[in-house]
Protein backbone atom coordinates (compact mmCIF):
# COMPACT_ATOMS: atom_id res chain seq x y z
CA UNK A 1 5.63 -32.95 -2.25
CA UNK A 2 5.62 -29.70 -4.23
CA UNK A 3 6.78 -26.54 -3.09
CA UNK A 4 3.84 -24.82 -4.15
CA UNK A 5 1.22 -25.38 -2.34
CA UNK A 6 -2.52 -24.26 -1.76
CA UNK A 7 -3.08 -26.71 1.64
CA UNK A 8 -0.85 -25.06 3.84
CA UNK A 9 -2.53 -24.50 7.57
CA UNK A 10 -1.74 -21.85 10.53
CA UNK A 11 0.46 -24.67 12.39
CA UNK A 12 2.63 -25.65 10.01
CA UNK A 13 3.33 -22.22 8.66
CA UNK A 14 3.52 -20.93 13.04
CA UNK A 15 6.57 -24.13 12.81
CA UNK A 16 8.24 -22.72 9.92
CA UNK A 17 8.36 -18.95 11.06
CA UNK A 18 9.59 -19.99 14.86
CA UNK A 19 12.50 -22.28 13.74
CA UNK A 20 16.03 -21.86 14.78
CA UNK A 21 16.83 -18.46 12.37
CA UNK A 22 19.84 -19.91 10.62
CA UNK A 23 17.69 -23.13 9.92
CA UNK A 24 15.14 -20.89 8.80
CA UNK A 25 17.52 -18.45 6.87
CA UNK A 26 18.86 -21.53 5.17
CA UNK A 27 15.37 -23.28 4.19
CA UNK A 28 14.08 -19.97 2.58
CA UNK A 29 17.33 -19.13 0.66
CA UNK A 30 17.33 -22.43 -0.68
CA UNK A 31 14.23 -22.15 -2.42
CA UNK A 32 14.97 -18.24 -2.99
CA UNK A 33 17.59 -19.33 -5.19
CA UNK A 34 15.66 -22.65 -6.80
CA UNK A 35 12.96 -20.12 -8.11
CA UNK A 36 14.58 -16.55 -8.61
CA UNK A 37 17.61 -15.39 -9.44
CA UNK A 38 19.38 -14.52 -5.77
CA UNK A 39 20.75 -11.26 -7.12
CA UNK A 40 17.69 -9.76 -8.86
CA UNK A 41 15.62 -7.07 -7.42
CA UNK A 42 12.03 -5.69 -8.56
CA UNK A 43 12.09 -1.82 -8.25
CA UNK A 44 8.71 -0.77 -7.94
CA UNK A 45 7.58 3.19 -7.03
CA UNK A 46 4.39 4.44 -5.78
CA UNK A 47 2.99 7.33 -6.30
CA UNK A 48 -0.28 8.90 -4.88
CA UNK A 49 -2.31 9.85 -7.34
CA UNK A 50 -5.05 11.09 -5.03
CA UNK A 51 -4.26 11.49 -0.86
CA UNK A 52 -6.20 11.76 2.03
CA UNK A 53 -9.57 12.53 2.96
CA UNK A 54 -10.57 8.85 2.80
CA UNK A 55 -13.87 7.18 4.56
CA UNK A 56 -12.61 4.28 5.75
CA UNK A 57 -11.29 3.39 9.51
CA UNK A 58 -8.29 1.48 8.89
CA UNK A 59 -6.01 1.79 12.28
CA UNK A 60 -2.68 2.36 10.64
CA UNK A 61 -3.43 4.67 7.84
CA UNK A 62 -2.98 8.32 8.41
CA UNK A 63 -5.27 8.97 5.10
CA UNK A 64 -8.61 8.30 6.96
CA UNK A 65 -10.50 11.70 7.24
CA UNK A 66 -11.12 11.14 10.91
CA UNK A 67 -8.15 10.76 12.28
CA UNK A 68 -6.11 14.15 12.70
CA UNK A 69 -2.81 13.87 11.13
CA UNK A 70 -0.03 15.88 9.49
CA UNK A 71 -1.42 14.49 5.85
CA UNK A 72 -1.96 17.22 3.36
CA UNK A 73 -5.07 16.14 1.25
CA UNK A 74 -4.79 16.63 -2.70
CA UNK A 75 -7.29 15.82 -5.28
CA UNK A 76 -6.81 13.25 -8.14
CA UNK A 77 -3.27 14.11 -9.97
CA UNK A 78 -3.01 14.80 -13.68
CA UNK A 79 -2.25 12.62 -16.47
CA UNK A 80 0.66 14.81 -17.15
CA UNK A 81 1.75 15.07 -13.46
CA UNK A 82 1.86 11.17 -13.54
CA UNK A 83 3.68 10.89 -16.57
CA UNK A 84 6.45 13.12 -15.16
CA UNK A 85 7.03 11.10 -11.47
CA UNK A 86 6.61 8.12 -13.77
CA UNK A 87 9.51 8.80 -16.60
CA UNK A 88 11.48 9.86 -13.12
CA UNK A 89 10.94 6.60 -11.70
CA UNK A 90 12.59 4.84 -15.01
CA UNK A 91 15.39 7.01 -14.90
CA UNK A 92 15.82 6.19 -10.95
CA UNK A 93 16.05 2.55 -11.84
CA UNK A 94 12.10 1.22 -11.25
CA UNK A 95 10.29 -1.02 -13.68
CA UNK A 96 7.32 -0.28 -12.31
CA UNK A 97 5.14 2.46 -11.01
CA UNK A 98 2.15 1.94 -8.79
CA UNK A 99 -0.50 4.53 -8.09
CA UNK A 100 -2.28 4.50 -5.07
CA UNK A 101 -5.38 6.48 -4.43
CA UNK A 102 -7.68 6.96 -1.21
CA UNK A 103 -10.59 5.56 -2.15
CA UNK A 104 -12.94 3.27 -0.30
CA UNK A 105 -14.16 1.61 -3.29
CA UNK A 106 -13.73 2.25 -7.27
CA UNK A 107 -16.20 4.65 -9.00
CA UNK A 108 -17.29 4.81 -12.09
CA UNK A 109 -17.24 8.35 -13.52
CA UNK A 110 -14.44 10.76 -15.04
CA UNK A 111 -12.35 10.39 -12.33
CA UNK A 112 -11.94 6.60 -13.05
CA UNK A 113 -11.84 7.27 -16.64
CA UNK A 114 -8.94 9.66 -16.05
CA UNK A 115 -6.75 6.66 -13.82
CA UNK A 116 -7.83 4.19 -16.99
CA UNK A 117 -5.94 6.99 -18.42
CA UNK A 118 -2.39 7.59 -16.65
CA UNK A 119 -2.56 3.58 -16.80
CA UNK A 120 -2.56 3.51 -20.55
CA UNK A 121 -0.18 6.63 -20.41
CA UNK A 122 2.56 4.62 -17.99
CA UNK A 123 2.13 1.24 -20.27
CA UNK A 124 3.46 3.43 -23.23
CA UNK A 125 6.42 4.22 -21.54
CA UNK A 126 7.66 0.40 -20.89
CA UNK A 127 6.60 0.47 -17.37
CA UNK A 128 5.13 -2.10 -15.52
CA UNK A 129 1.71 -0.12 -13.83
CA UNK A 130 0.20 -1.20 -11.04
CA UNK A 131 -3.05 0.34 -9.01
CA UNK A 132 -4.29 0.48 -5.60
CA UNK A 133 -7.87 2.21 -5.78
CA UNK A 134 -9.58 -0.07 -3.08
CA UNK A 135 -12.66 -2.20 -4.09
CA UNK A 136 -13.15 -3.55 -7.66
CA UNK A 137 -15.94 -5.04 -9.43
CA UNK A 138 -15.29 -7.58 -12.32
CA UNK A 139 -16.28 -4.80 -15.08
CA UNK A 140 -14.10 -2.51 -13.33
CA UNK A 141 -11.00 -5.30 -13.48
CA UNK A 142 -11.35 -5.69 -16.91
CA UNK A 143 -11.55 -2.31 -17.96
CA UNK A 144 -7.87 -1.63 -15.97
CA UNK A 145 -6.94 -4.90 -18.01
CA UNK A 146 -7.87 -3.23 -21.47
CA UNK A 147 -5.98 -0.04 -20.89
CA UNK A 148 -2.87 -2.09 -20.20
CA UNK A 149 -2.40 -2.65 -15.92
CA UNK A 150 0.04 -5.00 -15.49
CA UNK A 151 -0.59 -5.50 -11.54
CA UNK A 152 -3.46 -5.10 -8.86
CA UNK A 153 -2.12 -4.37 -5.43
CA UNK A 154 -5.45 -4.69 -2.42
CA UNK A 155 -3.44 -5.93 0.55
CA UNK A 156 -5.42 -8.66 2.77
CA UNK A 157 -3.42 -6.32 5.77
CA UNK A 158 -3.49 -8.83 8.47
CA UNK A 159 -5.45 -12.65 9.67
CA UNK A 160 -9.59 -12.72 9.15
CA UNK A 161 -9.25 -13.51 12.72
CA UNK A 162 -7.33 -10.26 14.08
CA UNK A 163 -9.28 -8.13 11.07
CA UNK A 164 -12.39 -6.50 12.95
CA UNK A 165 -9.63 -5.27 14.96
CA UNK A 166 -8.12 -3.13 12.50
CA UNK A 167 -11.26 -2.14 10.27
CA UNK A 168 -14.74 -1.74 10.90
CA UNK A 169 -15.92 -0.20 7.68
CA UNK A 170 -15.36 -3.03 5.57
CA UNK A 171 -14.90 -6.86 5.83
CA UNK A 172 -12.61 -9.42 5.26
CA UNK A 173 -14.79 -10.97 2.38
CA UNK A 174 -14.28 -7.72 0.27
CA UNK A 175 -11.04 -8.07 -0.07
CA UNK A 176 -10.87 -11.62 -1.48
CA UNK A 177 -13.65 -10.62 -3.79
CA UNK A 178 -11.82 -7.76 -4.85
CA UNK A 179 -8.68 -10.37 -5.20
CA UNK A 180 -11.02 -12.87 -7.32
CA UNK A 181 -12.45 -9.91 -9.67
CA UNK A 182 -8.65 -9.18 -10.05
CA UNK A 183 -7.94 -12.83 -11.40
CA UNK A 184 -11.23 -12.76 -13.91
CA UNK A 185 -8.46 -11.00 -15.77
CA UNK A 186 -4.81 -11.32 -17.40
CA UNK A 187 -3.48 -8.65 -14.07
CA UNK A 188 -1.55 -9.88 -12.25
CA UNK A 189 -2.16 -9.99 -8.11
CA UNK A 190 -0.44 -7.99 -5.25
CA UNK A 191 -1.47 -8.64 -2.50
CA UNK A 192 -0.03 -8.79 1.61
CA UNK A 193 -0.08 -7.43 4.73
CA UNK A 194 1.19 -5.72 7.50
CA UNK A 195 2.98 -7.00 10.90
CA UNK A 196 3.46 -4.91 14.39
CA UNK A 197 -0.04 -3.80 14.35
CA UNK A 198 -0.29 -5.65 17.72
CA UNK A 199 -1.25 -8.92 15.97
CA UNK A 200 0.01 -12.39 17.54
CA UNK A 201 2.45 -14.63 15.65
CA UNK A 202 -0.73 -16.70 15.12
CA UNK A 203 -2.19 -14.02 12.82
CA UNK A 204 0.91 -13.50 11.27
CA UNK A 205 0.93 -17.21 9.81
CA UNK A 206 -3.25 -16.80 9.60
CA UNK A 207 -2.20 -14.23 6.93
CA UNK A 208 0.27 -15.96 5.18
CA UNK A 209 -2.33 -19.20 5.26
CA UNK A 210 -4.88 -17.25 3.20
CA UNK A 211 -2.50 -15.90 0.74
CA UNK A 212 -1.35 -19.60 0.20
CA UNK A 213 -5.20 -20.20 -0.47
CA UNK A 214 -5.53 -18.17 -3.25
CA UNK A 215 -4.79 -20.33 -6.72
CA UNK A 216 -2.27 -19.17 -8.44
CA UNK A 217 -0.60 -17.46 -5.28
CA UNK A 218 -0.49 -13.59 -5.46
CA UNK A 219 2.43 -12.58 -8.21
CA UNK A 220 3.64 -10.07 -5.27
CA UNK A 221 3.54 -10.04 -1.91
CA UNK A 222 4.29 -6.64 0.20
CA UNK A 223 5.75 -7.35 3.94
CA UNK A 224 5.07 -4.08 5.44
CA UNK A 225 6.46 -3.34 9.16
CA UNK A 226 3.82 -0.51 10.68
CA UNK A 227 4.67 2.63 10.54
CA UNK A 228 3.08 4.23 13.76
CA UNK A 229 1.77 8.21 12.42
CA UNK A 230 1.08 10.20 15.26
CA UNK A 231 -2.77 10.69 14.96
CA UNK A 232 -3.77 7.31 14.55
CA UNK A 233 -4.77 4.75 16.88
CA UNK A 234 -2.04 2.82 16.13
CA UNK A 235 0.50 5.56 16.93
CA UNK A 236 1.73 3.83 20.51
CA UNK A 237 2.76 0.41 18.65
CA UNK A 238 6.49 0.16 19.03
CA UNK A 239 8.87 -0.53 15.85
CA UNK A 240 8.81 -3.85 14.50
CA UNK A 241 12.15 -5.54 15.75
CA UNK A 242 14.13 -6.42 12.33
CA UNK A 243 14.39 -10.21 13.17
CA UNK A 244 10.80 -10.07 13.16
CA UNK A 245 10.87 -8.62 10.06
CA UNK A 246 12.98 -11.61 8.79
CA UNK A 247 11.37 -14.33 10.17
CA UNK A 248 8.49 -12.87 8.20
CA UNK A 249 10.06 -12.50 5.23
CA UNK A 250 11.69 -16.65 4.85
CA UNK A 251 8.47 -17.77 6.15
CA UNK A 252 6.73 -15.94 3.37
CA UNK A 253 9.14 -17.46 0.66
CA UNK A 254 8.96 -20.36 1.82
CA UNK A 255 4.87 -20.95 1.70
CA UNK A 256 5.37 -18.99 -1.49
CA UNK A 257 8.06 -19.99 -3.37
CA UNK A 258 7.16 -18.28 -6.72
CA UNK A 259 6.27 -14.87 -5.74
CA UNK A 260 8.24 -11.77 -5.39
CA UNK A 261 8.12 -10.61 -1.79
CA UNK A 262 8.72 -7.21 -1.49
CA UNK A 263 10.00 -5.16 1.29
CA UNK A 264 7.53 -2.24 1.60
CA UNK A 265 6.80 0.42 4.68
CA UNK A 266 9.00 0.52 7.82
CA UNK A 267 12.47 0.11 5.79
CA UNK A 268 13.42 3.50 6.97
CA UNK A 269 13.27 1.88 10.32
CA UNK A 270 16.06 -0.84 8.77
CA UNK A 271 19.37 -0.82 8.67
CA UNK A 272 21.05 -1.93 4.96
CA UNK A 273 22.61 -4.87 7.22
CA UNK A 274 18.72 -5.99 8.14
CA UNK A 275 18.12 -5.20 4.67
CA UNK A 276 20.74 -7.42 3.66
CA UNK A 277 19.19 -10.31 5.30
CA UNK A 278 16.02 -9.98 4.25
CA UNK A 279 17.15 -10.30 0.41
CA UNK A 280 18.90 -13.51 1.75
CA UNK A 281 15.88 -14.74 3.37
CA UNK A 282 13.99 -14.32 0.18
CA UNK A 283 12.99 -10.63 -0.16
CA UNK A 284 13.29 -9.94 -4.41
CA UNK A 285 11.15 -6.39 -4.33
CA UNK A 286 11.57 -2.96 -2.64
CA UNK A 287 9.47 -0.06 -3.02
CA UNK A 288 12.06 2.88 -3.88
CA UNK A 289 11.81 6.64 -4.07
CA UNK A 290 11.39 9.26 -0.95
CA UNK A 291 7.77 8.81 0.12
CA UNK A 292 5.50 5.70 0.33
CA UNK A 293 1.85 7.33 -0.06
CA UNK A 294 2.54 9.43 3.17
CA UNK A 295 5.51 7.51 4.62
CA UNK A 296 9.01 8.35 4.90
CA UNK A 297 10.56 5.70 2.75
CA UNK A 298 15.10 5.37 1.36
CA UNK A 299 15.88 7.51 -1.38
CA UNK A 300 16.04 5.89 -4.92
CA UNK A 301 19.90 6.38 -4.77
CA UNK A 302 20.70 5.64 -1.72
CA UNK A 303 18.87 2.16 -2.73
CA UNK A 304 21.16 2.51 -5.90
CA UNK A 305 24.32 2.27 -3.65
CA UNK A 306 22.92 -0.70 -1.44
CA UNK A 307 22.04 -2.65 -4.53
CA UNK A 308 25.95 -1.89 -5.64
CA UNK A 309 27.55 -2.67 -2.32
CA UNK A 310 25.61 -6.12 -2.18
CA UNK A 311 25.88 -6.85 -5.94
CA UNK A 312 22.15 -6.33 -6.74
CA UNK A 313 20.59 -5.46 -9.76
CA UNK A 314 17.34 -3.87 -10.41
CA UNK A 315 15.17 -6.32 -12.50
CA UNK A 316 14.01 -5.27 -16.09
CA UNK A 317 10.57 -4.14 -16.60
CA UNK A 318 8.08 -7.26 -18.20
CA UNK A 319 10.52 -10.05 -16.85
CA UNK A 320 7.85 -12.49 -15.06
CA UNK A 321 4.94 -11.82 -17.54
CA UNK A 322 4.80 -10.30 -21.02
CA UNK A 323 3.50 -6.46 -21.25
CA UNK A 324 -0.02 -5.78 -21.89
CA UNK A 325 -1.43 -4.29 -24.97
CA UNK A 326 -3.11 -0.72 -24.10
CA UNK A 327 -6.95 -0.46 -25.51
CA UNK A 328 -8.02 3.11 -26.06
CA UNK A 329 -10.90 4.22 -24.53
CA UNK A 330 -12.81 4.56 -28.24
CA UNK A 331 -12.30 0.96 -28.62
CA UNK A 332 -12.79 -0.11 -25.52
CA UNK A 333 -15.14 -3.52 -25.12
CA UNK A 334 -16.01 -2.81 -21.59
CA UNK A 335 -17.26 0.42 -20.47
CA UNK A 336 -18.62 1.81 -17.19
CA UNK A 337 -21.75 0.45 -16.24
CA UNK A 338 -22.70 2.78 -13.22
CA UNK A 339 -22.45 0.45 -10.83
CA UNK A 340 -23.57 0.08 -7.23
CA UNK A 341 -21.52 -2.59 -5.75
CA UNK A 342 -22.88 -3.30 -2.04
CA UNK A 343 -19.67 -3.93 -0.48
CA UNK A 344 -19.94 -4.92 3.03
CA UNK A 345 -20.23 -2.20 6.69
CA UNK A 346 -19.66 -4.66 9.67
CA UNK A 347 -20.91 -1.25 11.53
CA UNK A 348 -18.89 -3.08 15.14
CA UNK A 349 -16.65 -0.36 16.85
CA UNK A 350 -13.28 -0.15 17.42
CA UNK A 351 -12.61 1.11 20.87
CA UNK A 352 -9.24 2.67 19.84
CA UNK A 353 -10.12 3.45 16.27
CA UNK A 354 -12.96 5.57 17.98
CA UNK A 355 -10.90 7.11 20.46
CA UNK A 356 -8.69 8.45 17.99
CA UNK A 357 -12.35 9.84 15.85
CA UNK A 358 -12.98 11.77 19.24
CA UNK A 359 -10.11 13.18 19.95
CA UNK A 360 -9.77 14.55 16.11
CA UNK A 361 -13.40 15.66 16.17
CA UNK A 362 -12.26 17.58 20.02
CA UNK A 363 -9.15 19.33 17.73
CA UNK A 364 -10.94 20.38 14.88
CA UNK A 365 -13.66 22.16 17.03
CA UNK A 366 -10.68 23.68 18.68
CA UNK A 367 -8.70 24.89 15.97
CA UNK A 368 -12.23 26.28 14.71
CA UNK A 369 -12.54 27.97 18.18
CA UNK A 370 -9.28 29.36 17.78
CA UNK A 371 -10.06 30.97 14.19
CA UNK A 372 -13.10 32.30 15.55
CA UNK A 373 -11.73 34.20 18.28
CA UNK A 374 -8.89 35.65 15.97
CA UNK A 375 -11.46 36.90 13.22
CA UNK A 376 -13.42 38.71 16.40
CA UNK A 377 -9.94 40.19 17.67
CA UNK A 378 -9.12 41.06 14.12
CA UNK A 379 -12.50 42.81 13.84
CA UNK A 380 -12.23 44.53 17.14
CA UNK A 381 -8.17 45.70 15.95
CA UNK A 382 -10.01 47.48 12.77
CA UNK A 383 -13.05 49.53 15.25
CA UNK A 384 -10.13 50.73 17.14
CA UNK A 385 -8.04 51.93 14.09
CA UNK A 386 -10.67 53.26 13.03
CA UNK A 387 -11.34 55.06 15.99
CA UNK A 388 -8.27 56.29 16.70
CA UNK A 389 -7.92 57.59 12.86
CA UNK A 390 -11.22 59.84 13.94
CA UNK A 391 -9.34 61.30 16.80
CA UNK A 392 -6.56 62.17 14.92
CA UNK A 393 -8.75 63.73 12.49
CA UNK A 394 -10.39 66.03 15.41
């Protein structure tokens, strides 16, 4: 039977992950080693191109406007201000930059125009470029193909079954459509999820069964371990324990033997020993650089000295698939059509999700309190200067 496959179910996959570890560790190195080179690492960084302030509910993300968190909002970067993280990156040691913005959904418009932009801009340097801008159309997919993106990440996050419990403001179903406009083009995929969000191992393998479904498999997968933000309604979930964390990763090479896993949030949380073992058990991809998004994440150098100490070496940029030709806009075939995509509102609640909505909405109406009665004792400060400078004068 091939070690590829597209038939794998929940059961078989639940087997695989709860083996004995070594027997597990062994299984998944194996075929680490019969389809990548064992001491080859992808060094990807991500920058946020545009943070916070987003619509969307998703339980784990300290970006969603109605959750109060620490997050300092900015709006969309410049083409130069990319260019300058990005050439950074390359002379940290990453092949490829990915830009992340806090969008619910793709827009057509200048702002999309100016991301088609920094996309073209990062291709010129030798840089793999990936995005993460949410939901995609297929006009919008092939207009990030023209201008040269060599990856699309939209993480599935979790099982369809344990989804609604996550997100409310958009479905399951958008996010494989957003996978299968991806695939109408020469991108490549990126696409995982994310484990100690109070899912059960059954949902952890329900995951890995619908990335196994997709055909080819996803040309990246990101194993991200929860990182619980204060403000969130996931903030109470405890750390993901690091053999967890392994288990995840073999089980994940082993359904899918030809794509780079990559270790994403949650490695601050890691030792470089747990590290260590996760690159045996199949792990070929990190995120580097000090911030993931809004996450704490290891230092590009401090990476640098891991990769050293284990006899790593950062893989070179364009080594899976060739690099893409960037189309300027002039010459562009596609252009923006104005679209209206309807993607899905399931519109159920979240009982935590909302909890965490109330209890923002309660601080904001605080802090505004708070202002309010500062301006009136500022006010009332200035009557009595003044009044006292009209005594003086008598």
């Amino acid at each position: 039977m091939s070690d590829v496959r597209n038939d794998w179910t929940k059961e078989e996959i639940l087997a695989i992950y709860n083996k004995p570890l070594m027997e597990l560790l062994y299984e998944a190195a194996s075929l680490h080693r019969k389809y990548h080179d064992p001491n080859t690492v992808q060094v990807s960084t991500l920058i946020s191109i545009k943070t916070g302030g987003c619509s969307e509910d998703c339980g784990y993300c300290p970006q969603a406007a109605r959750y109060h968190t620490n997050v300092e909002g900015n709006d969309l970067m410049t083409v130069n201000q990319v260019k300058a993280q990005a050439l950074r990156a390359k002379s940290g040691g990453s092949s490829r930059v990915c830009m992340g913005a806090s969008w619910r959904n793709v827009k057509d418009g200048p702002e999309f125009d100016q991301v088609l932009e920094m996309v073209r801009t990062i291709n010129k340097l030798d840089m793999e470029v990936c995005c993460t801008l949410g939901m995609v159309t297929e006009n919008q997919a092939k207009r990030l193909a023209e201008a040269g993106l060599y990856a699309y990440n939209h993480n599935i996050d979790t099982s369809e079954d344990y989804y609604d419990d996550v997100i409310s403001t958009r479905a399951f179903k958008d996010r494989i459509d957003t996978i299968e406009n991806v695939r109408k083009t020469n991108v490549t995929v990126c696409s995982g999820g994310i484990i100690g969000m109070g899912e059960s191992l059954e949902d952890r393998a329900g995951m890995l069964e619908t990335l196994t479904r997709f055909s080819p498999h996803p040309e990246s997968v990101p194993i991200n371990a929860l990182v619980a933000v204060e403000g969130t309604p996931m903030e109470d979930q405890p750390p993901v324990n690091i053999f967890e964390m392994v288990r995840m990763v073999a089980t994940a090479r082993i359904v899918l033997p030809e794509s780079q896993v990559r270790l994403s949030a949650g490695r601050t949380q890691m030792s470089r020993e747990g590290q260590a073992m996760c690159f045996f058990a199949g792990a070929n991809s990190i995120f580097a650089g000090d911030k993931l998004l809004t996450t704490p994440n290891p230092d590009i150098k401090e990476d640098m000295i891991m990769f050293e100490e284990l006899g790593l070496n950062p893989q070179k940029a364009f080594y899976k698939h060739e690099q893409r030709e960037s189309i300027e806009a002039e010459k562009s075939e596609y252009k923006a059509l104005g679209e209206k995509p309807k993607w899905t509102r399931p519109g159920h609640k979240i009982e935590r999700n909302e909890q965490k909505k109330k209890e923002a909405i309660a601080f904001k109406k605080e802090v505004h309190a708070l202002k309010k009665e500062a301006l009136s004792l500022k006010e009332e400060d200035l009557v009595l200067k003044k009044d006292n400078a009209v005594l003086k004068e008598k």
